[in-house]
Protein backbone atom coordinates (compact mmCIF):
# COMPACT_ATOMS: atom_id res chain seq x y z
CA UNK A 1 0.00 0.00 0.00
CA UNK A 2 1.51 3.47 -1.43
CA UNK A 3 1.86 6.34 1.56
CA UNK A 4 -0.91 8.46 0.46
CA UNK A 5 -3.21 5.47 0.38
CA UNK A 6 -2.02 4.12 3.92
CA UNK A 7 -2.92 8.58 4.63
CA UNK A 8 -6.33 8.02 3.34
CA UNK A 9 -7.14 4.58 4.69
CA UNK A 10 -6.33 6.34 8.23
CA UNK A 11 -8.24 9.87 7.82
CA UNK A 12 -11.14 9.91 5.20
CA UNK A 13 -12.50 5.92 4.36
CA UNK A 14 -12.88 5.88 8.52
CA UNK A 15 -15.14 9.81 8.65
CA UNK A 16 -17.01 7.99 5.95
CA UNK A 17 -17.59 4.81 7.76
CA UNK A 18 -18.93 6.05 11.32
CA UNK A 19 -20.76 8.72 9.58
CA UNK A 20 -24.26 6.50 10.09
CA UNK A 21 -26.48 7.93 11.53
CA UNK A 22 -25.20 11.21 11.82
CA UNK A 23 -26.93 14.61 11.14
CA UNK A 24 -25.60 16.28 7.70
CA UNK A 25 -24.06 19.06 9.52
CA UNK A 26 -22.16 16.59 11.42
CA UNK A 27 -21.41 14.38 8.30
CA UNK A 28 -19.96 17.39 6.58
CA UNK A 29 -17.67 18.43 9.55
CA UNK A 30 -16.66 15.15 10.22
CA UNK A 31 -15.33 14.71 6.54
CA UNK A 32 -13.98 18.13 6.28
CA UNK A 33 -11.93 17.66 8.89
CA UNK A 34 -10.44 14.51 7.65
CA UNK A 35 -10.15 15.66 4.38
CA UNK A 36 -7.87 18.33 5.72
CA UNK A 37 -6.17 15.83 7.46
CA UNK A 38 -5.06 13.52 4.65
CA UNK A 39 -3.84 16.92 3.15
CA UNK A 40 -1.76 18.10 5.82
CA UNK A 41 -0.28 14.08 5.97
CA UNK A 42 0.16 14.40 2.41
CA UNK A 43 2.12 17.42 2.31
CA UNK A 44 4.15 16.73 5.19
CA UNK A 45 5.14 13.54 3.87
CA UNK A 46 6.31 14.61 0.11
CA UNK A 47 6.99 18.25 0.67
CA UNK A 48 10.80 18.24 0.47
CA UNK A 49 13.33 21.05 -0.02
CA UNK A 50 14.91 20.75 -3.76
CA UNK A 51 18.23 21.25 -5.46
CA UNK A 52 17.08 24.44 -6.53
């Protein structure tokens, strides 16, 4: 499994999965904030100073 999809299998397939029965407010927070998540992972993990 590549990094980014070990990022997402930890963040947003888990918001998605305990989102039953939640409000749509809630839903939408709850995915947001993993959303934001995976991009933070993601950019932490391949943002690297170049040559240049």
């Amino acid at each position: 499994m590549s990094p980014s999809s070990r990022t997402l299998s930890n963040t947003v397939i888990p918001a998605a999965r305990e989102s039953t029965g939640l409000g749509t407010e809630e839903l939408l927070t709850n995915l947001e904030a993993s959303i934001n998540q995976f991009s933070a992972n993601v950019k932490a993990k391949f943002t690297r100073e170049g040559e240049w």
